[in-house]
Protein backbone atom coordinates (compact mmCIF):
# COMPACT_ATOMS: atom_id res chain seq x y z
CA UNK A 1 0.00 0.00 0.00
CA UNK A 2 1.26 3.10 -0.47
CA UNK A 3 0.37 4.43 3.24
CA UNK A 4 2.99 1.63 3.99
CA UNK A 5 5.35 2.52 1.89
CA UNK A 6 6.17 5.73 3.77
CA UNK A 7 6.21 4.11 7.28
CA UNK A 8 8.58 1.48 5.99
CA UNK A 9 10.65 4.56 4.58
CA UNK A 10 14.19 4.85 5.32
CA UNK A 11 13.71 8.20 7.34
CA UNK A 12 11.11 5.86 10.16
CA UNK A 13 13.21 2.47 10.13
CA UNK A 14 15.64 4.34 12.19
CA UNK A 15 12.45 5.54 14.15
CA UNK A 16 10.94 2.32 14.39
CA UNK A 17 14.53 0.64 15.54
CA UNK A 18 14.16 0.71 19.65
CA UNK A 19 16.88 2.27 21.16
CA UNK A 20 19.90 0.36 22.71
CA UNK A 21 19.17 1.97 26.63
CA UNK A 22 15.83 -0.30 26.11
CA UNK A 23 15.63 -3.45 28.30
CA UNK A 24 16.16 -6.78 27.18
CA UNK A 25 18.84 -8.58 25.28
CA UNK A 26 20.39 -6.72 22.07
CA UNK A 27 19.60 -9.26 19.48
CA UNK A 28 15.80 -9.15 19.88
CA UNK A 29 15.58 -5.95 20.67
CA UNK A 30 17.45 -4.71 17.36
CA UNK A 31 15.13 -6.56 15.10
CA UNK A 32 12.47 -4.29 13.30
CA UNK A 33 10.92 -6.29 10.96
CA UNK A 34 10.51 -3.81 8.18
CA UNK A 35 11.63 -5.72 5.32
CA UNK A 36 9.32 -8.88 6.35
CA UNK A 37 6.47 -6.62 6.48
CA UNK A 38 7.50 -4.85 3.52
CA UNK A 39 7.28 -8.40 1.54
CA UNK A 40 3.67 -9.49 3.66
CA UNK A 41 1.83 -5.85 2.80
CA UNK A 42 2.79 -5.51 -1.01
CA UNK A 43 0.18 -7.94 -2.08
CA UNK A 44 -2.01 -8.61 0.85
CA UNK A 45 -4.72 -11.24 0.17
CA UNK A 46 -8.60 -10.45 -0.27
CA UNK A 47 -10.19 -9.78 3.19
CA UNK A 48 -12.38 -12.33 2.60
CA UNK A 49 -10.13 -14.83 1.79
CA UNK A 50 -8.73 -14.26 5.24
CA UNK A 51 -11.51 -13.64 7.52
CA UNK A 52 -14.40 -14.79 5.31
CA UNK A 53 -17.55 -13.16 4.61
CA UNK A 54 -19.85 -10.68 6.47
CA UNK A 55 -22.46 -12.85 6.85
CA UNK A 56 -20.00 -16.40 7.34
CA UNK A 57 -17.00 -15.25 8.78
CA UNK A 58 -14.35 -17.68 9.33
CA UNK A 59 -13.99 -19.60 13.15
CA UNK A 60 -10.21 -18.27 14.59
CA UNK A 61 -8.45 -21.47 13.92
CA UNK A 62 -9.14 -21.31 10.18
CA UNK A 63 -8.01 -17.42 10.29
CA UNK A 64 -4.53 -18.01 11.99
CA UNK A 65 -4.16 -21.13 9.78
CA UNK A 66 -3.61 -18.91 6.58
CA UNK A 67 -0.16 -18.20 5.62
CA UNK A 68 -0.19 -14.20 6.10
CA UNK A 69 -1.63 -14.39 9.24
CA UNK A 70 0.98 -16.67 9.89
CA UNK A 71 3.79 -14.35 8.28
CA UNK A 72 2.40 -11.62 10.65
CA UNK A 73 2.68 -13.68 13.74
CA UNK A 74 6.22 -14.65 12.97
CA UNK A 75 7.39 -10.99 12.75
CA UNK A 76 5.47 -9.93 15.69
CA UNK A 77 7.21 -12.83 18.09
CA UNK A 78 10.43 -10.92 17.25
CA UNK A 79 9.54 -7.59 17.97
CA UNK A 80 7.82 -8.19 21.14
CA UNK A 81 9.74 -7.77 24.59
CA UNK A 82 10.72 -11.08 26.11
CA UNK A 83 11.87 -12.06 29.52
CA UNK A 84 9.78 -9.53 31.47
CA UNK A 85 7.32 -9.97 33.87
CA UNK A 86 4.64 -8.37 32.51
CA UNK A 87 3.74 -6.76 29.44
CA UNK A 88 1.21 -3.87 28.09
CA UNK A 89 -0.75 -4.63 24.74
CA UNK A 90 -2.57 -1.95 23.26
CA UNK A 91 -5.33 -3.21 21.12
CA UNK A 92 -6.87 0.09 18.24
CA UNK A 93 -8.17 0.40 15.70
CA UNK A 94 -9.05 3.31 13.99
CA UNK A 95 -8.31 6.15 16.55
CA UNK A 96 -5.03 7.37 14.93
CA UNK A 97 -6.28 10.99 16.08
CA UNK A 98 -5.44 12.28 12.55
CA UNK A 99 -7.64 13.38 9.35
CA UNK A 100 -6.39 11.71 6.20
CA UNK A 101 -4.37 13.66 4.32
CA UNK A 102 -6.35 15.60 0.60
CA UNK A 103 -4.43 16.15 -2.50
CA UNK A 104 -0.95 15.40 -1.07
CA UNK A 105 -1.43 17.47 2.04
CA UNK A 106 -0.29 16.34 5.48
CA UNK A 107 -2.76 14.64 7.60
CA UNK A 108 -4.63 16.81 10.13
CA UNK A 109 -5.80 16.58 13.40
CA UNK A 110 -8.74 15.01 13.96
CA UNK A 111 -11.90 16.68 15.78
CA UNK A 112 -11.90 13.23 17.75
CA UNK A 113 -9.37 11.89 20.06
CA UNK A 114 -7.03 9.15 19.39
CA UNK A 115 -5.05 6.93 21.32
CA UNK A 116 -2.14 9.25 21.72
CA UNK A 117 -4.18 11.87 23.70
CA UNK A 118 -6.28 8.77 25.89
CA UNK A 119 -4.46 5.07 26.65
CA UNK A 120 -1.21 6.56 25.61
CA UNK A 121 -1.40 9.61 27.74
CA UNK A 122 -2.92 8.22 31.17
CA UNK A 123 -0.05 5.45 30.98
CA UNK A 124 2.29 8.03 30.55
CA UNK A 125 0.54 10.14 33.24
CA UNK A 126 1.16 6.88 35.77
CA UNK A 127 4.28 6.31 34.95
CA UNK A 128 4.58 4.22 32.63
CA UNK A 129 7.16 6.78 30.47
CA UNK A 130 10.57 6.15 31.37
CA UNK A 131 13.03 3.82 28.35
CA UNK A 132 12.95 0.47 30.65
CA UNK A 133 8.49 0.92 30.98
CA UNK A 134 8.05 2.08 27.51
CA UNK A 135 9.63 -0.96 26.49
CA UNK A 136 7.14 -3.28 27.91
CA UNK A 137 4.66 -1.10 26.11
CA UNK A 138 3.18 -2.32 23.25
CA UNK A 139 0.41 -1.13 20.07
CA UNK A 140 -1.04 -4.01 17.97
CA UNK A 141 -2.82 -2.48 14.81
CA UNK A 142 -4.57 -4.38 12.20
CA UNK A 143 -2.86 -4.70 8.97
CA UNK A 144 -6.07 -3.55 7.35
CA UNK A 145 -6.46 -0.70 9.37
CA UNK A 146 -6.90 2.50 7.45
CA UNK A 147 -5.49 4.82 9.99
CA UNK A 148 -2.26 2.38 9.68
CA UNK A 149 -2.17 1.97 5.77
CA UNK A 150 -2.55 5.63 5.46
CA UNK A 151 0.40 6.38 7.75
CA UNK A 152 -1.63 8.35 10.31
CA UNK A 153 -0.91 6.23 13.18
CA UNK A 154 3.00 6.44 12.62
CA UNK A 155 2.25 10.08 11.86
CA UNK A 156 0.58 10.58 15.50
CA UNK A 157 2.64 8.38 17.50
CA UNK A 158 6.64 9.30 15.76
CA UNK A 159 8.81 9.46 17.49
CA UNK A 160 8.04 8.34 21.45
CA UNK A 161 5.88 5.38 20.53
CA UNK A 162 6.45 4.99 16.58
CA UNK A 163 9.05 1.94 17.52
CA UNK A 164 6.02 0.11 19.71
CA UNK A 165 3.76 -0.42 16.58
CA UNK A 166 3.11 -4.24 16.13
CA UNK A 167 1.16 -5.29 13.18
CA UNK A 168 -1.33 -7.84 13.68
CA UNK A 169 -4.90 -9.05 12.95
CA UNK A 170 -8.24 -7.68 12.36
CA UNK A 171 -11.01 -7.95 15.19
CA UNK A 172 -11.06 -6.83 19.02
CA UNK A 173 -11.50 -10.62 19.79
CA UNK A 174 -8.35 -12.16 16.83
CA UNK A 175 -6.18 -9.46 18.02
CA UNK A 176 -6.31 -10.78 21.65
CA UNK A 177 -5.20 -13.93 20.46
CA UNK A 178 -2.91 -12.74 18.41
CA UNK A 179 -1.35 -11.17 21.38
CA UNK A 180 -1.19 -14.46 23.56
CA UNK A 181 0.36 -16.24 20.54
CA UNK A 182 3.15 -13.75 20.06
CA UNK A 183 4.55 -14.72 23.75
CA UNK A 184 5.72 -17.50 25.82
CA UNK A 185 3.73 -19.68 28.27
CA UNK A 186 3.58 -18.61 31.55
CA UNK A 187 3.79 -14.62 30.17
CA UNK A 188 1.88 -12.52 32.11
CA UNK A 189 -0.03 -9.78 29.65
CA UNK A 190 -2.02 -6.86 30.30
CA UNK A 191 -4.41 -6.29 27.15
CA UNK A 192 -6.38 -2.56 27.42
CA UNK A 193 -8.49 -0.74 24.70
CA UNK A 194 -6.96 2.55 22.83
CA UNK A 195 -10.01 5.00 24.33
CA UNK A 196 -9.67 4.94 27.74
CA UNK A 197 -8.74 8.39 29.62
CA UNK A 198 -8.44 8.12 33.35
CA UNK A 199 -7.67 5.03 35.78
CA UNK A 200 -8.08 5.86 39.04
CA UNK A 201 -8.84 4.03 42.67
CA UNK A 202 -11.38 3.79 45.33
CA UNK A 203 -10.72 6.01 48.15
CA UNK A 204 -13.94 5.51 49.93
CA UNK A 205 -17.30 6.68 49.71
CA UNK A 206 -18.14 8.59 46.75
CA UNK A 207 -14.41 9.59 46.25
CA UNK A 208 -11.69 8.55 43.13
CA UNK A 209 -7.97 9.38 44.00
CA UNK A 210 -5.07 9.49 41.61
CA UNK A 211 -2.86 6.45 41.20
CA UNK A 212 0.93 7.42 42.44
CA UNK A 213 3.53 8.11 40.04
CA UNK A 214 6.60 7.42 41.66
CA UNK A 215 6.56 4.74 42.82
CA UNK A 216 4.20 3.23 40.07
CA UNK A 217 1.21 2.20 41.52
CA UNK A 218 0.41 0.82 38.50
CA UNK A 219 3.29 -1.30 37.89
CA UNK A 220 2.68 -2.17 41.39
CA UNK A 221 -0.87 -3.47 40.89
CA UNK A 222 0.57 -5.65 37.75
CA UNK A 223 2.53 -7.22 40.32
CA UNK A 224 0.15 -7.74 43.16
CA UNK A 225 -2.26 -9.01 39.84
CA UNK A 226 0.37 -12.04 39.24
CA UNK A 227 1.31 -12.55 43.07
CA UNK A 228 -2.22 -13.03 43.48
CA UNK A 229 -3.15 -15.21 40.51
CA UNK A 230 -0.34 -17.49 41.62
CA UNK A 231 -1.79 -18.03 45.19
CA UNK A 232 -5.21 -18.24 43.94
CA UNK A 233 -4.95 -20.49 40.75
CA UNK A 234 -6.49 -18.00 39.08
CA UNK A 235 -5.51 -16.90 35.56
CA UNK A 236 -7.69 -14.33 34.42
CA UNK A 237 -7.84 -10.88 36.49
CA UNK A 238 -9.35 -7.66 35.61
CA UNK A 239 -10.73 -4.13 37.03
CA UNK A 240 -14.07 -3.01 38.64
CA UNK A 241 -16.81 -3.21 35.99
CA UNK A 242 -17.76 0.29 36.54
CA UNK A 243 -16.43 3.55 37.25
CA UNK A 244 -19.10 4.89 39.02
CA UNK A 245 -18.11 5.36 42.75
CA UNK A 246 -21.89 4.74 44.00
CA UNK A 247 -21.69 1.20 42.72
CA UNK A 248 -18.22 0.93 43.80
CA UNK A 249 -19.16 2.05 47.33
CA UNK A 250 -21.31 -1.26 47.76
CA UNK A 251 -19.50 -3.32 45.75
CA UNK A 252 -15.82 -2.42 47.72
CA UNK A 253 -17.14 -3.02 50.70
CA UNK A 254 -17.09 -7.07 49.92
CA UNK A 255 -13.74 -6.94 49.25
CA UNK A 256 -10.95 -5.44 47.41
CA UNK A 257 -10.36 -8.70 45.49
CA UNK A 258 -13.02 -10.77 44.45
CA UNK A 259 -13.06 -14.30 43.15
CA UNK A 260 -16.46 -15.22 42.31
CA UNK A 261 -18.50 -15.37 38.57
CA UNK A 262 -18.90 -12.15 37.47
CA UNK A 263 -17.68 -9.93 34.09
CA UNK A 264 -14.24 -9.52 33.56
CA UNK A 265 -14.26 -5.65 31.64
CA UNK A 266 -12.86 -6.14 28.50
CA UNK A 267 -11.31 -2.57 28.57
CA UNK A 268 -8.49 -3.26 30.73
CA UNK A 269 -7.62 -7.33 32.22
CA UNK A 270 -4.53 -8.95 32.00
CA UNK A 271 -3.94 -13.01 32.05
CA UNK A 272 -1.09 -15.30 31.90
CA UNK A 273 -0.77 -16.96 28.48
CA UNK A 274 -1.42 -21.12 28.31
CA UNK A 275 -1.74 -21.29 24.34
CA UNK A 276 -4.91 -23.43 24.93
CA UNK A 277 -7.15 -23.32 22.33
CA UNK A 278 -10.57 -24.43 24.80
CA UNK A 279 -9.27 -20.65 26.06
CA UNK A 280 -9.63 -18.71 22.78
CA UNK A 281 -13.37 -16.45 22.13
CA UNK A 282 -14.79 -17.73 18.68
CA UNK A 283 -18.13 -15.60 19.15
CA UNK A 284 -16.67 -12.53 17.53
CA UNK A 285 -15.59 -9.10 19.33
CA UNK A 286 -18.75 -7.56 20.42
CA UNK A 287 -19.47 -9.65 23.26
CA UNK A 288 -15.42 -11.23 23.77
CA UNK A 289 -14.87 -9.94 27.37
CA UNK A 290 -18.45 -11.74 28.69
CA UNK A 291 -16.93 -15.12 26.85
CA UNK A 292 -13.49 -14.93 27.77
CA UNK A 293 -14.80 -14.59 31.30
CA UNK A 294 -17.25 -17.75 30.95
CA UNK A 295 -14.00 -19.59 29.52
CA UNK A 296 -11.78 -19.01 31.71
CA UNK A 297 -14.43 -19.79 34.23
CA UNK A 298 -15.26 -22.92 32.69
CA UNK A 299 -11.89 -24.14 32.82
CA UNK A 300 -10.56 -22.73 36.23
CA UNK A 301 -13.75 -21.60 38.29
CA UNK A 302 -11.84 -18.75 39.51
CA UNK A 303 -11.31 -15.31 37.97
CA UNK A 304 -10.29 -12.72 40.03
CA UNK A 305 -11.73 -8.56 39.76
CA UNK A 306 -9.28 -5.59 42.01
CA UNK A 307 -12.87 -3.98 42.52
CA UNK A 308 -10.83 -0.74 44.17
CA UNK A 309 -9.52 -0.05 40.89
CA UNK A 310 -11.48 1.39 37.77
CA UNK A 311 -10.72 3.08 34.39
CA UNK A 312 -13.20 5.29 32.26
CA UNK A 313 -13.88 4.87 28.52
CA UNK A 314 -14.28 8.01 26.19
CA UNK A 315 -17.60 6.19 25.11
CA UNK A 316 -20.18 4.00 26.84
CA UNK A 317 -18.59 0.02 26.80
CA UNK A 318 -20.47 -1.98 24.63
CA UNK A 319 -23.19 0.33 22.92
CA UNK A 320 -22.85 1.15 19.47
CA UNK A 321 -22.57 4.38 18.48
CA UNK A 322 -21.97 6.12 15.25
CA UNK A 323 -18.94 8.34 15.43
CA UNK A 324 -17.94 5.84 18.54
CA UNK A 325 -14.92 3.70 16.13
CA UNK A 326 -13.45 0.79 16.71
CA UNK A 327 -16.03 -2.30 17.11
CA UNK A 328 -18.50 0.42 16.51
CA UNK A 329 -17.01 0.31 12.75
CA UNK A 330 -19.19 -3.09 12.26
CA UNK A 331 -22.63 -0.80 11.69
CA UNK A 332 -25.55 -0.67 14.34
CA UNK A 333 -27.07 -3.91 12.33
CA UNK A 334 -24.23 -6.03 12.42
CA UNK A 335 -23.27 -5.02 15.83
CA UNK A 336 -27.13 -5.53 17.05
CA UNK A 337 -26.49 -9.20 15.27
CA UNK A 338 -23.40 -10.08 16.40
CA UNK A 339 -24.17 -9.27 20.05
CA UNK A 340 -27.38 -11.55 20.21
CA UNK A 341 -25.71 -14.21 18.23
CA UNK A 342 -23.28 -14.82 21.05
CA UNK A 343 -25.26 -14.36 24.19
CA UNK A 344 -27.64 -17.04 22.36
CA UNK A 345 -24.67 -19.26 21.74
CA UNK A 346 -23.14 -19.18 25.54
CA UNK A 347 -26.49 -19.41 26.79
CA UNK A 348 -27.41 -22.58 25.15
CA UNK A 349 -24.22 -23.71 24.97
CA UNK A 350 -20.95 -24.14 27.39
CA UNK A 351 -21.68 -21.83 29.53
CA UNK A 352 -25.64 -23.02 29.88
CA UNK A 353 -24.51 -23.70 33.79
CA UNK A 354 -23.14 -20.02 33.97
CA UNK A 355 -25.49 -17.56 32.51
CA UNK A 356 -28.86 -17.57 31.02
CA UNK A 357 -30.93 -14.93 29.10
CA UNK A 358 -33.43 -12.71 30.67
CA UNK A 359 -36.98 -13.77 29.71
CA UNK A 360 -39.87 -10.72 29.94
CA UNK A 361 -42.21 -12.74 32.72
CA UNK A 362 -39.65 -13.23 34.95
CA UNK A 363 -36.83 -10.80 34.66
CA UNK A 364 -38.50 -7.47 33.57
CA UNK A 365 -39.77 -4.59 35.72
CA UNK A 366 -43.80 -4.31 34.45
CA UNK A 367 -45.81 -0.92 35.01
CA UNK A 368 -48.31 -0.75 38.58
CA UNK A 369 -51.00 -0.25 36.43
CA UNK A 370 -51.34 -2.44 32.82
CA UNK A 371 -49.15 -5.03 33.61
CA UNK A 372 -47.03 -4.39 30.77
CA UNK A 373 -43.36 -5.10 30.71
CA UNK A 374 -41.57 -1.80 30.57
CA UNK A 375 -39.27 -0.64 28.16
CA UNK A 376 -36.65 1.93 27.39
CA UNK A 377 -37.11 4.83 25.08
CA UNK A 378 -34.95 2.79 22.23
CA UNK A 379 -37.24 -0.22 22.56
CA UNK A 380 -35.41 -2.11 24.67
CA UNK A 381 -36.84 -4.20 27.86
CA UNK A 382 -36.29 -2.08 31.39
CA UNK A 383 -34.38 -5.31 32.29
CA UNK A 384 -34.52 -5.75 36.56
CA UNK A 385 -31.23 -5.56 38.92
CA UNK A 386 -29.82 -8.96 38.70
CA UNK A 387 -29.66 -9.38 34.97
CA UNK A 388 -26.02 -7.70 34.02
CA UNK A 389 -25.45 -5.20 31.51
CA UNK A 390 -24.28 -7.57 29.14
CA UNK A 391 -27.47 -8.92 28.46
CA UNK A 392 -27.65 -12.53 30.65
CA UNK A 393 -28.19 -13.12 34.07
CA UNK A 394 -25.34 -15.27 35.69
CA UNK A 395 -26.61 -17.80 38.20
CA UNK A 396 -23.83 -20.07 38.75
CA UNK A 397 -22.05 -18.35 41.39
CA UNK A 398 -21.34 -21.15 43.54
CA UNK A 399 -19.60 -23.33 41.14
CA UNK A 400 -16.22 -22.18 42.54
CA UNK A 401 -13.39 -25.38 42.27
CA UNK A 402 -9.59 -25.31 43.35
CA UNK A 403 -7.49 -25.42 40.29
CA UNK A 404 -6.61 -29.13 41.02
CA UNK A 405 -9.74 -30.35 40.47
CA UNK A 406 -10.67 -28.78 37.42
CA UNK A 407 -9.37 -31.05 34.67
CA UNK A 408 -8.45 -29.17 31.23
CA UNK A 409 -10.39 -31.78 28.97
CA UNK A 410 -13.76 -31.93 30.63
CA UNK A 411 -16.46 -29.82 32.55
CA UNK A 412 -16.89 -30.83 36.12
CA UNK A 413 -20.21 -30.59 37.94
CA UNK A 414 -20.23 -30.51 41.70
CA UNK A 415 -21.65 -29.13 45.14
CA UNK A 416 -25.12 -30.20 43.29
CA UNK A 417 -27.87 -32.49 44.59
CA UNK A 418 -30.93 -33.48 43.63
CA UNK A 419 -34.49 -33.05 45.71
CA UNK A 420 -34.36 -36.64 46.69
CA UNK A 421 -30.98 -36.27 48.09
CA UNK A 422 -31.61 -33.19 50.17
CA UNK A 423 -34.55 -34.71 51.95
CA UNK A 424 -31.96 -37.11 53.68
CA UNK A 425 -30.03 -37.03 56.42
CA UNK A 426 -26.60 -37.43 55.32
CA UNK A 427 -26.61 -35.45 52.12
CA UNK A 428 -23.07 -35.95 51.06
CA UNK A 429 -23.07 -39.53 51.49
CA UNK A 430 -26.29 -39.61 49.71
CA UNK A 431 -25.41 -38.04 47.12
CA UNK A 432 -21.98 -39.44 46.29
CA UNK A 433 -24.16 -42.32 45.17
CA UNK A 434 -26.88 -41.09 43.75
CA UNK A 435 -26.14 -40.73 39.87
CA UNK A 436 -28.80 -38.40 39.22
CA UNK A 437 -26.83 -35.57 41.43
CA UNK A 438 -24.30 -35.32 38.22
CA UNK A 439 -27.07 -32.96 36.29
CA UNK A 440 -29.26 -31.71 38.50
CA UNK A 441 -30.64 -29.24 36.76
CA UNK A 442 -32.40 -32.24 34.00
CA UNK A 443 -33.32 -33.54 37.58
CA UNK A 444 -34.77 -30.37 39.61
CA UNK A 445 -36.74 -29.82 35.63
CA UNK A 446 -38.22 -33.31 35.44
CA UNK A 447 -39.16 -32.35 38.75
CA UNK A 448 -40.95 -28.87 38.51
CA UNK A 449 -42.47 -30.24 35.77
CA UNK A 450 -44.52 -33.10 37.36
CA UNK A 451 -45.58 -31.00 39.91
CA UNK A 452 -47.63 -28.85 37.36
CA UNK A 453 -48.66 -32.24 35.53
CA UNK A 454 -49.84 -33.33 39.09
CA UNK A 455 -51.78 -30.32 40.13
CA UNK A 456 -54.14 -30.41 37.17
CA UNK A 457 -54.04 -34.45 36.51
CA UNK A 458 -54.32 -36.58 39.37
CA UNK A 459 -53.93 -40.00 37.77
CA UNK A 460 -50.30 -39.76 35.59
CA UNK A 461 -47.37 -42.44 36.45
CA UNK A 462 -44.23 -41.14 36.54
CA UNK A 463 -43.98 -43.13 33.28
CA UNK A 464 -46.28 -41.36 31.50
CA UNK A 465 -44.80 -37.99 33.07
CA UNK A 466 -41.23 -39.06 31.71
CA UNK A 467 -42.56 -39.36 28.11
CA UNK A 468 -44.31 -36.35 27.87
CA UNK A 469 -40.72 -34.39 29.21
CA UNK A 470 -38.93 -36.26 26.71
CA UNK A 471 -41.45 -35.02 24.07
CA UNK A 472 -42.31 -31.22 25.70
CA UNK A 473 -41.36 -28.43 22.72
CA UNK A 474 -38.12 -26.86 23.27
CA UNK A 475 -39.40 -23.22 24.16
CA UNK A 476 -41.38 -24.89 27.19
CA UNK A 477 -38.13 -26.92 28.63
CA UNK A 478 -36.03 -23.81 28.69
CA UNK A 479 -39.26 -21.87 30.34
CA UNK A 480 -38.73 -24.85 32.71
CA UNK A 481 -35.44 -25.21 32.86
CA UNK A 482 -35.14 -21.51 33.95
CA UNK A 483 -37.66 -22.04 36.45
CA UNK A 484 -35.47 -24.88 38.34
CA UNK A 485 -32.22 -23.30 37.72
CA UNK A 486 -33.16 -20.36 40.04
CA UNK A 487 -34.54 -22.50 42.24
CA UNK A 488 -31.19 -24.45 42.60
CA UNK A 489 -29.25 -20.75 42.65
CA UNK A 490 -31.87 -19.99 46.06
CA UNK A 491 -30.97 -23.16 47.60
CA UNK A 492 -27.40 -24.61 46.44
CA UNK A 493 -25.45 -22.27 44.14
CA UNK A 494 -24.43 -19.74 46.20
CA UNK A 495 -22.36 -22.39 48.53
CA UNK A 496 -19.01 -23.95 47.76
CA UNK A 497 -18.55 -27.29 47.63
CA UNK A 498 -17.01 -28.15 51.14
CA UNK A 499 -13.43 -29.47 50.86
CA UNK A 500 -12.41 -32.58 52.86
CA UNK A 501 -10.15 -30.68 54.64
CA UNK A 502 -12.54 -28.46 56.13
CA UNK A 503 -14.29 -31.26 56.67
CA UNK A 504 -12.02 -32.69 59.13
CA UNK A 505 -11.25 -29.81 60.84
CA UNK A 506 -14.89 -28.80 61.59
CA UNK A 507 -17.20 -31.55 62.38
CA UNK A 508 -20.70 -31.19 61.38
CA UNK A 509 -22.75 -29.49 64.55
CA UNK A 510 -25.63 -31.81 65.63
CA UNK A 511 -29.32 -31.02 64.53
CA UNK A 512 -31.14 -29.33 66.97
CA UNK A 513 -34.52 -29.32 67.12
């Protein structure tokens, strides 16, 4: 392209070559890459060759199977740090901060931000700007990316951040695995959006306070992050999921760190790379950071959420908007699509223990008077307190397992029991051999559901109930389902399973009556 001819000029390879006071050893550090991109960007394939269509887009492993993207990945895993112990990855898109350039002119500043004057400038701002941090720093564009093609981005970020450009994939959710895939295993990386100007923490009550420069609180809290993942088994961490200090007021009084299901924001998390591919989002980018958190869930039980600390988008996470950029790009129809696509998909899928989608009887506020369900003035449902602003409600909170006994090739099930069970005296014994206790929720269904059959027929076997289940119409054994899942949250799922340790060390206290 010719926008990449003139940041692979002669005049920005010196630019783009990191400086020899930069930490790390000289060989890596030295290597640019120019020439390899050079070679890769001259005759880039079709988009959709790549990436697919818009209405069939191609699942990850078929994207990083294609010989660019694998060109790509092979120059970024030499011009990434190495050897440190943790690592910044800016993921944009679009936000170069600069108007493309008419009739030969230079480009000119753009009436909208870009990254330079938000993610760029509060890292700086917490000190994150000396040679040895800046080095740890790093910007992943898409190779596609207009602003990049163009030359804007080197234009906005030469010459402080010009040498921390890494060229990689298209997609919020390709580019974070792009990332893992560039370093080691056991690489701790902090992934954060390019829009985001202030981070800030808790101070109590309605109150933010600055995060210290010197010494870097923030490098600090990286630490803490992996000290605490390591003690914890946890490999997934993140901020609070809002920056509103009235929220933050109730939710930082349970605890500065918490461990139990809940969103990890998308806008700023960090994890320790595994290269497993049960790990990687295939749902697309609108709704990554709600499936990233339901897989690493899935595979750990245990994701952990600094709720004193919270950062502040330019624009409101997750809503399209039309001058908004980034995964806003995708158009309000596609983005509309995209988003109900995956919550359907989790929902009736992995993650069917985890989360489930609101349903208007149950789960939305209805007016005194008609009885109507409410809505919003866009036409969406006035949805009630417990379903989260990512569109599902999660009701598994209780499904927390140590890291040893979550096994990387299946989905364990425990701390459940079914009605039978709980009526005896000795429910653990009971049900460690009762084989209906390994889905209870098919169990505490069947259940609910000859109940009803029972109230209005008084003469149906348990036989005849069991047919009719199997043959009940699918919208009426979710209705069901949904039914005895809350149930099970009221009376099981907000316990954890009790260890055997604890279990020696505190017998059970005797009945009393």
């Amino acid at each position: 392209a010719d926008g990449w001819a003139a940041m692979a000029s002669g005049d920005l390879a010196d630019e783009c070559t990191p400086s020899s006071s930069s930490s790390g050893p000289a060989p890596r550090e030295v290597y640019h890459g120019l020439e390899e991109l050079r070679s890769l960007l001259a005759a880039p394939p079709p988009i959709a060759e790549v990436y697919g269509d818009a209405g069939r887009p191609k699942c990850s492993d078929a994207v990083f199977d294609h010989p660019f993207v694998a060109g790509l990945l092979a120059v970024a895993r030499r011009r990434v740090s190495f050897g440190q112990p943790w690592v910044v990855c800016v993921r944009t898109y679009g936000r170069s901060g600069l108007e493309e350039g008419v009739d030969g002119k230079p480009s000119q500043p753009s009436a909208r931000a870009g990254i330079l004057a938000m993610t760029l400038q509060m890292l700086e701002t917490l000190g994150l700007d000396s040679d040895e941090l800046r080095a740890r720093v790093h910007i992943f564009v898409a190779h596609n990316d207009p602003h990049f093609t163009s030359g804007r981005y080197a234009a906005a970020l030469r010459p402080r951040w010009v040498d921390r450009i890494i060229v990689g994939v298209k997609g919020a959710d390709l580019q974070v695995r792009f990332i893992e895939e560039c370093f080691c295993r056991g690489q701790h990386v902090i992934v954060c959006d390019d829009n985001i100007n202030w981070m800030r923490a808790w101070d109590g009550g309605f109150n933010f306070r600055r995060l210290s420069r010197a010494p870097c609180e923030l490098a600090g809290l990286f630490r803490r992050a992996e000290v605490e993942m390591n003690r914890r088994g946890a490999y997934l961490w993140g901020l609070s999921t809002t920056s509103n200090a009235k929220f933050m007021q109730s939710s930082g009084a349970r605890g500065e760190v918490q461990d139990h299901l809940g969103l990890v924001y998308g806008a700023f998390f960090g994890f320790i790379c595994r290269h497993e591919p049960m790990l990687y989002t295939r749902l697309g980018q609108v709704k990554d950071d709600l499936e990233r958190t339901l897989r690493y869930w899935d595979r750990d039980r245990i994701v952990l959420r600094f709720c004193h600390y919270a950062c502040r988008k330019r624009d409101r996470p997750g809503k399209f908007a039309t001058n908004k950029g980034g995964i806003s790009l995708l158009g309000a129809t596609a983005h509309r699509a995209e988003a109900d696509e995956a919550l359907g998909q989790m929902a009736l899928g992995f993650a069917w223990k985890y989360v489930r989608l609101p349903t208007l009887e149950a789960d939305c506020f209805r007016d005194a008077i008609t009885g109507e369900a409410k809505r919003r003035p866009d036409g969406s449902p006035c949805w009630k307190f417990h379903v989260s602003d990512t569109g599902v409600v999660f009701r598994a909170s209780g499904t927390s397992l140590e890291k040893a006994a979550a096994r990387p090739d299946c989905t364990l099930e425990v701390g459940f029991t079914c009605r039978s069970c709980r009526s005896r005296g000795n429910k653990r014994k009971a049900a460690a051999a009762c084989a209906a206790c390994v889905r209870p929720l098919e169990c505490e269904a069947l259940n609910e559901f000859s109940q009803k059959r029972a109230e209005s027929s008084q003469n149906t076997s348990k036989k005849d109930l069991a047919q009719m289940w199997r043959k009940l119409g699918l919208k009426e054994r979710e209705r069901i389902e949904d039914l005895a899942a809350r149930r099970l949250c009221d009376s099981q799922w907000k316990k954890r399973p009790l260890r055997e340790d604890d279990a020696a060390e505190k017998p059970p206290r005797k009945r009393q009556r």
